[in-house]
N, C-alpha and C. Protein backbone atom coordinates (compact mmCIF):
# COMPACT_ATOMS: atom_id res chain seq x y z
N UNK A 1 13.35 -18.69 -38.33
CA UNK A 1 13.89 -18.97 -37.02
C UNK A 1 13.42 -17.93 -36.00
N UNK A 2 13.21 -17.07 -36.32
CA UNK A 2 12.48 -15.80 -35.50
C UNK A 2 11.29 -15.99 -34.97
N UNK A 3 10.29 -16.90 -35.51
CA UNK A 3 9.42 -17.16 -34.69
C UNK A 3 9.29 -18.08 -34.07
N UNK A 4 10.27 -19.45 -33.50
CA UNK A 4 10.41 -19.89 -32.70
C UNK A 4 11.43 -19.55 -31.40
N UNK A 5 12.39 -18.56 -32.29
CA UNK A 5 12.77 -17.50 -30.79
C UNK A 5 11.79 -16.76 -29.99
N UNK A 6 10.92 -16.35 -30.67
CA UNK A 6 9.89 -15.74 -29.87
C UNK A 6 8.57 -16.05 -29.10
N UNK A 7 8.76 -17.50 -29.70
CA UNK A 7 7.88 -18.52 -28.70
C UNK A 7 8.97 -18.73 -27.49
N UNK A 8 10.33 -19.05 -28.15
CA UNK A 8 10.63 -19.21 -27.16
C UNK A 8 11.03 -18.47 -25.85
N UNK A 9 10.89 -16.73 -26.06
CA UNK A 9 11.36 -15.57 -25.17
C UNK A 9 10.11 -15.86 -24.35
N UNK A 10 8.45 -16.12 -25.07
CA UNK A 10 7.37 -15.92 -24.40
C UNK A 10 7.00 -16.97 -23.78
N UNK A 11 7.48 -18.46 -24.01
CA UNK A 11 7.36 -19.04 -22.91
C UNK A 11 8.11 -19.13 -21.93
N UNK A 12 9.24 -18.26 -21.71
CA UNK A 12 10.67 -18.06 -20.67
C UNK A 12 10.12 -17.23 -19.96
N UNK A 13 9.31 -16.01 -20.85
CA UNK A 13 8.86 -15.17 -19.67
C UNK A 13 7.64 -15.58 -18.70
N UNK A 14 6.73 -16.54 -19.83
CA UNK A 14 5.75 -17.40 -19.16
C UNK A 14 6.75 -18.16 -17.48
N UNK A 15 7.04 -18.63 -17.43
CA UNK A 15 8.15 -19.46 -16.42
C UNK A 15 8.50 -18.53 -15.66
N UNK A 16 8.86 -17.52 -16.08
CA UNK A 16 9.44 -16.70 -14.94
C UNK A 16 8.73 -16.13 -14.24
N UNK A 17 7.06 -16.08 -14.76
CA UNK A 17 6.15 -15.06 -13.89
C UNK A 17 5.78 -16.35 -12.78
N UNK A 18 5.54 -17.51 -13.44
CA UNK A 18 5.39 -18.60 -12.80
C UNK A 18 5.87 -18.73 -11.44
N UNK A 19 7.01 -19.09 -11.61
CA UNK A 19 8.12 -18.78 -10.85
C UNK A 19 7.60 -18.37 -9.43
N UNK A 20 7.61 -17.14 -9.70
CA UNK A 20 7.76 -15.71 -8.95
C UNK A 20 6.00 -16.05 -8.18
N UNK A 21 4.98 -16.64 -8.70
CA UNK A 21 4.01 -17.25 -8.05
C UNK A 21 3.98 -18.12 -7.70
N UNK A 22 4.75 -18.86 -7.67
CA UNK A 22 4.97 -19.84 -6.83
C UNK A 22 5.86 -19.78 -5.77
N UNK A 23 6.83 -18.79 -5.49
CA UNK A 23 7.49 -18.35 -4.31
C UNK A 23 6.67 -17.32 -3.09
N UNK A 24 5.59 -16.31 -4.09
CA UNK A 24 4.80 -15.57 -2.96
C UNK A 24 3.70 -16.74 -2.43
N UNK A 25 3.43 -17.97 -3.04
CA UNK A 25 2.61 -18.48 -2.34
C UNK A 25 2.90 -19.55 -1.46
N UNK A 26 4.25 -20.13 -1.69
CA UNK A 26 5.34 -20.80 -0.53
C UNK A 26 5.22 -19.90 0.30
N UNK A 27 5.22 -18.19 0.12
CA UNK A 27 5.79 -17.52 1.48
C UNK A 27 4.35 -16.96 2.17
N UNK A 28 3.01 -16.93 1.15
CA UNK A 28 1.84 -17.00 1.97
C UNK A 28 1.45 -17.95 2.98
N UNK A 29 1.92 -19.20 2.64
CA UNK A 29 1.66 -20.27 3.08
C UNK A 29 2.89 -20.86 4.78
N UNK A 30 3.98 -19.98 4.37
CA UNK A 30 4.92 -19.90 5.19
C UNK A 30 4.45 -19.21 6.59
N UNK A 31 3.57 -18.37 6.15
CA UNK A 31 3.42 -17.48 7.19
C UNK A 31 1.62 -17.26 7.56
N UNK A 32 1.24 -18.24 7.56
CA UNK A 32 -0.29 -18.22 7.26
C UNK A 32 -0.43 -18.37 9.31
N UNK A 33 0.72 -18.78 9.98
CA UNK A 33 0.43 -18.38 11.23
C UNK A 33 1.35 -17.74 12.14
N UNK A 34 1.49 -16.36 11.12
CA UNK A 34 2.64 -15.27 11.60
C UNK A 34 1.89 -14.68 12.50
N UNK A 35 1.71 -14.49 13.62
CA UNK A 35 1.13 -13.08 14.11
C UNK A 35 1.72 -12.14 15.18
N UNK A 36 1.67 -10.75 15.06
CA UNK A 36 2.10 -9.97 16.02
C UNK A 36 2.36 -10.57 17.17
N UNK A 37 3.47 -9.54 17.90
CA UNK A 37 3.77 -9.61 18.94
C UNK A 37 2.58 -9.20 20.35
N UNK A 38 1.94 -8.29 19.98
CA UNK A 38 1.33 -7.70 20.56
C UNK A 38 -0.12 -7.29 19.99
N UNK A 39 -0.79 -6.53 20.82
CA UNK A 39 -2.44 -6.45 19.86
C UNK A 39 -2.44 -5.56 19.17
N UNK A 40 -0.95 -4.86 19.28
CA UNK A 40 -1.36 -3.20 18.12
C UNK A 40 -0.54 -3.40 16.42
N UNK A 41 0.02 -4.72 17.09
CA UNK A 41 0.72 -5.57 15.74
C UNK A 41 -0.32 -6.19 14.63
N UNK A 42 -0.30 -5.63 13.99
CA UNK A 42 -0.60 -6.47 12.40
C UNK A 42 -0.13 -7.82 12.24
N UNK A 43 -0.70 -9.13 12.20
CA UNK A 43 -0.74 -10.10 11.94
C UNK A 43 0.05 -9.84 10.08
N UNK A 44 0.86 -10.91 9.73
CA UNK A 44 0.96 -11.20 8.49
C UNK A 44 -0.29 -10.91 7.16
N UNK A 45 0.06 -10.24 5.99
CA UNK A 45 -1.02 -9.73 5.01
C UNK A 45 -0.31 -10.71 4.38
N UNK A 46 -1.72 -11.70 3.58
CA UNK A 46 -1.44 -11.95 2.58
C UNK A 46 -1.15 -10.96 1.17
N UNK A 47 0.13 -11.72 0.15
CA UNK A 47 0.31 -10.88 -0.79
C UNK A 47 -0.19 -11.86 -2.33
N UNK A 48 -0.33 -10.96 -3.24
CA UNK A 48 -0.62 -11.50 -4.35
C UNK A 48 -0.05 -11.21 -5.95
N UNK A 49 0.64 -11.68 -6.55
CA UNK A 49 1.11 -11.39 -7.75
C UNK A 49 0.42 -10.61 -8.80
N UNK A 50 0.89 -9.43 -9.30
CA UNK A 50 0.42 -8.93 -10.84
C UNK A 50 1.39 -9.02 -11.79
N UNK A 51 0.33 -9.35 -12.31
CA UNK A 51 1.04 -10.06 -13.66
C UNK A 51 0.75 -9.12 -14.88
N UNK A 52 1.48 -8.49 -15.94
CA UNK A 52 1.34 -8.16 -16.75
C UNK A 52 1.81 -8.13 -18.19
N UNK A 53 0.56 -8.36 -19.56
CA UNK A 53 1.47 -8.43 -20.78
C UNK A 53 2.11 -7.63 -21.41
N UNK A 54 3.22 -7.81 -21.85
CA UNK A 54 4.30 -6.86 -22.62
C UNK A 54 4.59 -7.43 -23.56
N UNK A 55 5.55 -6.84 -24.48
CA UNK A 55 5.90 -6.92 -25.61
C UNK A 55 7.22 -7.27 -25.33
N UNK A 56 7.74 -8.38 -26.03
CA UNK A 56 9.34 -9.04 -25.58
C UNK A 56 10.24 -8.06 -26.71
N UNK A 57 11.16 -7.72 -26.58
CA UNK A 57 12.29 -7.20 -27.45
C UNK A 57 12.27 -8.44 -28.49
N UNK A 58 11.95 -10.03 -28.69
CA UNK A 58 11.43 -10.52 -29.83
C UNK A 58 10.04 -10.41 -30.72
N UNK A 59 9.08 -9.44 -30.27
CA UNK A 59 8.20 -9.08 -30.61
C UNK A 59 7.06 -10.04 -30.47
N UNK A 60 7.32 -10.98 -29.41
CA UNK A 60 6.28 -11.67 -28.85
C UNK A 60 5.57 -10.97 -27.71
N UNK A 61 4.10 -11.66 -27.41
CA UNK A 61 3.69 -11.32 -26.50
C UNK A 61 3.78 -11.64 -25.27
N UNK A 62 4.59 -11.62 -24.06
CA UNK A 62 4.77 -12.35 -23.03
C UNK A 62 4.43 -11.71 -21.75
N UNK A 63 4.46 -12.47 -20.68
CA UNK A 63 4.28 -11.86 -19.42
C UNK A 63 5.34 -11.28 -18.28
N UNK A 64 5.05 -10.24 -17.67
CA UNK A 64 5.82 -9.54 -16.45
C UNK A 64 5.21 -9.31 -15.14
N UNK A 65 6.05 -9.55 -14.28
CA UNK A 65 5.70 -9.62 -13.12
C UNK A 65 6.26 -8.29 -12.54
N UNK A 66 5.04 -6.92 -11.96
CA UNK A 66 4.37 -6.07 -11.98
C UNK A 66 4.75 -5.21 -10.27
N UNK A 67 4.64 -6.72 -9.51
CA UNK A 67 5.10 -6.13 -8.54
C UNK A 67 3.88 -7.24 -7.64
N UNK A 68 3.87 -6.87 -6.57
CA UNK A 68 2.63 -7.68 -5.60
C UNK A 68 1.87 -6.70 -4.83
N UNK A 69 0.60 -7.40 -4.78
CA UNK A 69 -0.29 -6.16 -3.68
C UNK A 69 -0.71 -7.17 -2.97
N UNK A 70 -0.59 -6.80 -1.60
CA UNK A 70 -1.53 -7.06 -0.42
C UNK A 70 -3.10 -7.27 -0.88
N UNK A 71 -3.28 -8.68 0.35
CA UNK A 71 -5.03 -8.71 -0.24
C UNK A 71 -5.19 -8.24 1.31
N UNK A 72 -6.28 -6.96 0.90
CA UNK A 72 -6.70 -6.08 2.00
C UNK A 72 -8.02 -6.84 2.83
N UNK A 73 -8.12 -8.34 2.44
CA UNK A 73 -9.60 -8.88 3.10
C UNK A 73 -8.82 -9.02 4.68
N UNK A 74 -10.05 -8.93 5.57
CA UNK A 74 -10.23 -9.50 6.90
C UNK A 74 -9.24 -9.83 7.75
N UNK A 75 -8.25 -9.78 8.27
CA UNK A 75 -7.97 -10.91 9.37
C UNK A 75 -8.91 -12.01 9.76
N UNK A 76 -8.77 -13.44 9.61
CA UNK A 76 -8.97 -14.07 10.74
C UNK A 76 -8.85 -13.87 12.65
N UNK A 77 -9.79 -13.97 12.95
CA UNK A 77 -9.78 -14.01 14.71
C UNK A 77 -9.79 -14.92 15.48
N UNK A 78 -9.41 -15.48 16.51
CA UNK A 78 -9.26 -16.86 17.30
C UNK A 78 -9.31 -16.28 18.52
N UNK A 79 -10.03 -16.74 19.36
CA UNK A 79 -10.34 -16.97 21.04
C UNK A 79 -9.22 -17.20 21.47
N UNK A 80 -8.03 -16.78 22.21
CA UNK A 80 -6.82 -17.02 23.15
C UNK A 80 -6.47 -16.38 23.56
N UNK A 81 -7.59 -15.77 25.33
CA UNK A 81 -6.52 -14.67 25.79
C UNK A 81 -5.55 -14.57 26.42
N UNK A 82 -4.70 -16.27 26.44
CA UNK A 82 -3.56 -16.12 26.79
C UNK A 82 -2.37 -15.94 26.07
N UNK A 83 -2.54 -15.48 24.74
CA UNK A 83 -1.65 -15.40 24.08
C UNK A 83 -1.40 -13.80 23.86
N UNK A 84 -0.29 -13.52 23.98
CA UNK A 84 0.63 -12.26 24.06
C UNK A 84 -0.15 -10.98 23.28
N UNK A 85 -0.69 -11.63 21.73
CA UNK A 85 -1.25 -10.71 21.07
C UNK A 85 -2.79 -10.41 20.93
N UNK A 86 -3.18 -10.85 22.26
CA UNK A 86 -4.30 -11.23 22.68
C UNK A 86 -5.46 -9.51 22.36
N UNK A 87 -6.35 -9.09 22.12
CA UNK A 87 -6.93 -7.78 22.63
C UNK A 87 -7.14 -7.50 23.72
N UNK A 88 -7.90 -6.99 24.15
CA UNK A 88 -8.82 -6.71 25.49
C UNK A 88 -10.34 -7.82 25.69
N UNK A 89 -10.06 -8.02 24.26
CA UNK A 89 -11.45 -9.04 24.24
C UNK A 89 -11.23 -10.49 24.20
N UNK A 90 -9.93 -10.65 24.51
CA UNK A 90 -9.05 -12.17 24.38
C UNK A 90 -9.02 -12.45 22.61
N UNK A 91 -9.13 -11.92 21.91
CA UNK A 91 -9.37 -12.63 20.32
C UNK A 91 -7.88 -12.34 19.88
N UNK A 92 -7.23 -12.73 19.11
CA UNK A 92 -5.84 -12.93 18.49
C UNK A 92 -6.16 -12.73 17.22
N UNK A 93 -5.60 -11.40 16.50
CA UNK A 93 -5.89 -11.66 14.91
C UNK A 93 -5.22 -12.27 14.03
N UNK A 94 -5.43 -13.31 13.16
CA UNK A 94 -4.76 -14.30 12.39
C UNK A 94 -4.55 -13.79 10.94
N UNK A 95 -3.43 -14.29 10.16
CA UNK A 95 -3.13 -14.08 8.77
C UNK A 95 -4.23 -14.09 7.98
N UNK A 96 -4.36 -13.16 6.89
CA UNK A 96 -5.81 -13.47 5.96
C UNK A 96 -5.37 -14.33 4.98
N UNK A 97 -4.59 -15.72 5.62
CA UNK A 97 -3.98 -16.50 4.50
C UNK A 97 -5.16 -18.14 4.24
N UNK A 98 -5.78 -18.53 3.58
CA UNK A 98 -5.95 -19.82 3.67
C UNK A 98 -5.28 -20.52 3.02
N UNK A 99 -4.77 -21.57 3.34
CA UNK A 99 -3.84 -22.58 2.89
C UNK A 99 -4.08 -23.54 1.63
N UNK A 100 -5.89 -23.54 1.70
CA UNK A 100 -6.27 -24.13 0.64
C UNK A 100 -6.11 -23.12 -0.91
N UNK A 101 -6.26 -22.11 -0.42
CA UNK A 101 -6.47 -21.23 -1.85
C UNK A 101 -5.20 -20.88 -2.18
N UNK A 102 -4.05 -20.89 -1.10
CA UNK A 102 -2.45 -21.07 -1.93
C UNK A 102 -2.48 -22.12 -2.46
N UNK A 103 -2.84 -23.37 -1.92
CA UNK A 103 -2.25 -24.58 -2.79
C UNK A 103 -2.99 -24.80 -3.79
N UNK A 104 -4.39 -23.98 -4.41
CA UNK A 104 -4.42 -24.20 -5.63
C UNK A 104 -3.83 -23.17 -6.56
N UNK A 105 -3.78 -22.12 -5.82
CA UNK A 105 -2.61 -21.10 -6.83
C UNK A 105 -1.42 -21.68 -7.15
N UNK A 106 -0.94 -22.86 -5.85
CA UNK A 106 0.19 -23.34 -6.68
C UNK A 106 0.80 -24.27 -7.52
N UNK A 107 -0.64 -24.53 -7.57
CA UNK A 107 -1.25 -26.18 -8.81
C UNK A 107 -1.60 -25.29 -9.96
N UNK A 108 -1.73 -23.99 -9.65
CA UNK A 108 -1.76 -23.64 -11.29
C UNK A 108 -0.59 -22.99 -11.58
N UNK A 109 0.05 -22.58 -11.23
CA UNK A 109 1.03 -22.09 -11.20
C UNK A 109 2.01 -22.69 -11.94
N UNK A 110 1.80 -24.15 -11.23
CA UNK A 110 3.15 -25.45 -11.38
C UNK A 110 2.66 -25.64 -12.69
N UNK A 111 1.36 -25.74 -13.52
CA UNK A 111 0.46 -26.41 -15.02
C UNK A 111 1.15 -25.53 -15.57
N UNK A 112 0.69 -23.83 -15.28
CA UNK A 112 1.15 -23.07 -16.16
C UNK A 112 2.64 -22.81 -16.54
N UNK A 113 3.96 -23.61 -15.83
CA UNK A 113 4.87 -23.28 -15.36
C UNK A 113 5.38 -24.50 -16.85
N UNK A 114 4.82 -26.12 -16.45
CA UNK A 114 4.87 -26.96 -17.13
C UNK A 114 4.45 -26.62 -18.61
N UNK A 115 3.37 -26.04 -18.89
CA UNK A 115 2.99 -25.61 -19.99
C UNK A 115 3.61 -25.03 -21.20
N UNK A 116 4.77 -24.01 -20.16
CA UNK A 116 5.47 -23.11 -20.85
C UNK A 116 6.64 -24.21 -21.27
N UNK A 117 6.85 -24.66 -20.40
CA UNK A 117 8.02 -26.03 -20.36
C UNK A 117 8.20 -26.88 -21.44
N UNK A 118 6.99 -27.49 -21.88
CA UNK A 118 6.40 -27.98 -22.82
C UNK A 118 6.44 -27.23 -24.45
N UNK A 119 6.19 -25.94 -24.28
CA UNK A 119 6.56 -25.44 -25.56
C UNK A 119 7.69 -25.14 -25.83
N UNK A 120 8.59 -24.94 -24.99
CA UNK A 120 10.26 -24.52 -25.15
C UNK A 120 10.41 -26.09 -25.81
N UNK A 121 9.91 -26.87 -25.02
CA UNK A 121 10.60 -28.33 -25.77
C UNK A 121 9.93 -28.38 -27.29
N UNK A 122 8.75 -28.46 -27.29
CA UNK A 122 8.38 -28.22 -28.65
C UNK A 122 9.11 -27.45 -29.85
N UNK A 123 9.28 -26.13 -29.45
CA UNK A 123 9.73 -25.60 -30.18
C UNK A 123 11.84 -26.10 -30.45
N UNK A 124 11.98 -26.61 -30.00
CA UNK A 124 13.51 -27.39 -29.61
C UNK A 124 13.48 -28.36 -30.36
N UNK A 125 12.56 -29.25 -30.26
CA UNK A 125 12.09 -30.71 -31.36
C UNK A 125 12.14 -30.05 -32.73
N UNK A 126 11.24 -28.85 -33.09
CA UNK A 126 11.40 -28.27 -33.85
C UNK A 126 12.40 -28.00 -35.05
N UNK A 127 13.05 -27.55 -34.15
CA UNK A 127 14.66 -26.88 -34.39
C UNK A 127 15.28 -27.87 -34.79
N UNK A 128 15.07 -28.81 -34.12
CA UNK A 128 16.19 -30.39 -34.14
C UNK A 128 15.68 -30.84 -35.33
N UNK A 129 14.89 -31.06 -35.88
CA UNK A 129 13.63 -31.60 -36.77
C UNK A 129 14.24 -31.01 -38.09
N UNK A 130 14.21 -29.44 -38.13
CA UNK A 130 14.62 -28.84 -38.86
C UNK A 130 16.36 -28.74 -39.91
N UNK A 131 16.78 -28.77 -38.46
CA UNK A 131 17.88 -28.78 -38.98
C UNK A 131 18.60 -30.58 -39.47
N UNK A 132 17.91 -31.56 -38.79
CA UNK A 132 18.46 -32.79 -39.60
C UNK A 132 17.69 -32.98 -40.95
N UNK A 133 16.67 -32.33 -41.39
CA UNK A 133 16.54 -31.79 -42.39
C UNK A 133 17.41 -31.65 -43.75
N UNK A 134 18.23 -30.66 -42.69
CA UNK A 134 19.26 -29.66 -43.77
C UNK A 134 20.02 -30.50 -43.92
N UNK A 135 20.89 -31.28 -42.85
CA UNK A 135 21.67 -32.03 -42.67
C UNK A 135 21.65 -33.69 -44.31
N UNK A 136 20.75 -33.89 -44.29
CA UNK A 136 20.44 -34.68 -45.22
C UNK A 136 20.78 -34.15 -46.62
């Protein structure tokens, strides 16, 4: 029974890192046209999940979520010098978010999320399997 507890701790923790990537990329995507108030304002940084493997107190191998880092690429720039956060050169700096590359982080996210989903049930069929087994 111990080693389907420990599938099952490691696909819980699988889900939970999931999770947790799929909320920073709702909130990349939330804010993909945040920008300063002004031109000395920082536009919205995209952020990005680390993920790391550990060892579960069931002695499986599972994943943890590490913390998030900023992706330090580029601002986007846009022509509008009527807008508040305009420079001196009229350009507005925009989120370094693209919308397309969240929504496939969050198509994998959602597989890998399902995936884990999928083995908790497996391993549950399992169990059930097992024990009408005994039952007999």
């Amino acid at each position: 029974m111990s080693d389907i507890n420990a599938a099952l701790s490691a696909a819980a923790s699988g889900m939970r890192a999931q999770q947790v990537r799929m909320r920073i990329a709702a909130e990349n995507v939330a804010n993909a046209n945040s920008v300063g108030t002004d031109p000395n304002q920082e536009p919205f940084r995209r952020r990005i999940p680390l993920l790391e493997s550990t060892t579960l107190a069931s002695g499986a191998q599972g994943v943890q979520v590490q913390g998030t880092s900023y992706d330090m690429s580029a601002f986007r720039r846009e022509y509008n010098p009527s807008h508040p956060a305009a420079g001196e050169d009229g350009y507005v700096q925009l989120p370094n978010v693209d919308t397309l590359v969240e929504m496939m982080d969050l198509r994998e996210a959602t597989r890998a999320y399902e995936a884990n989903l999928n083995m908790i049930d497996a391993a549950r069929t399992m169990t059930t399997r097992a024990l009408d087994l005994l039952r007999r």
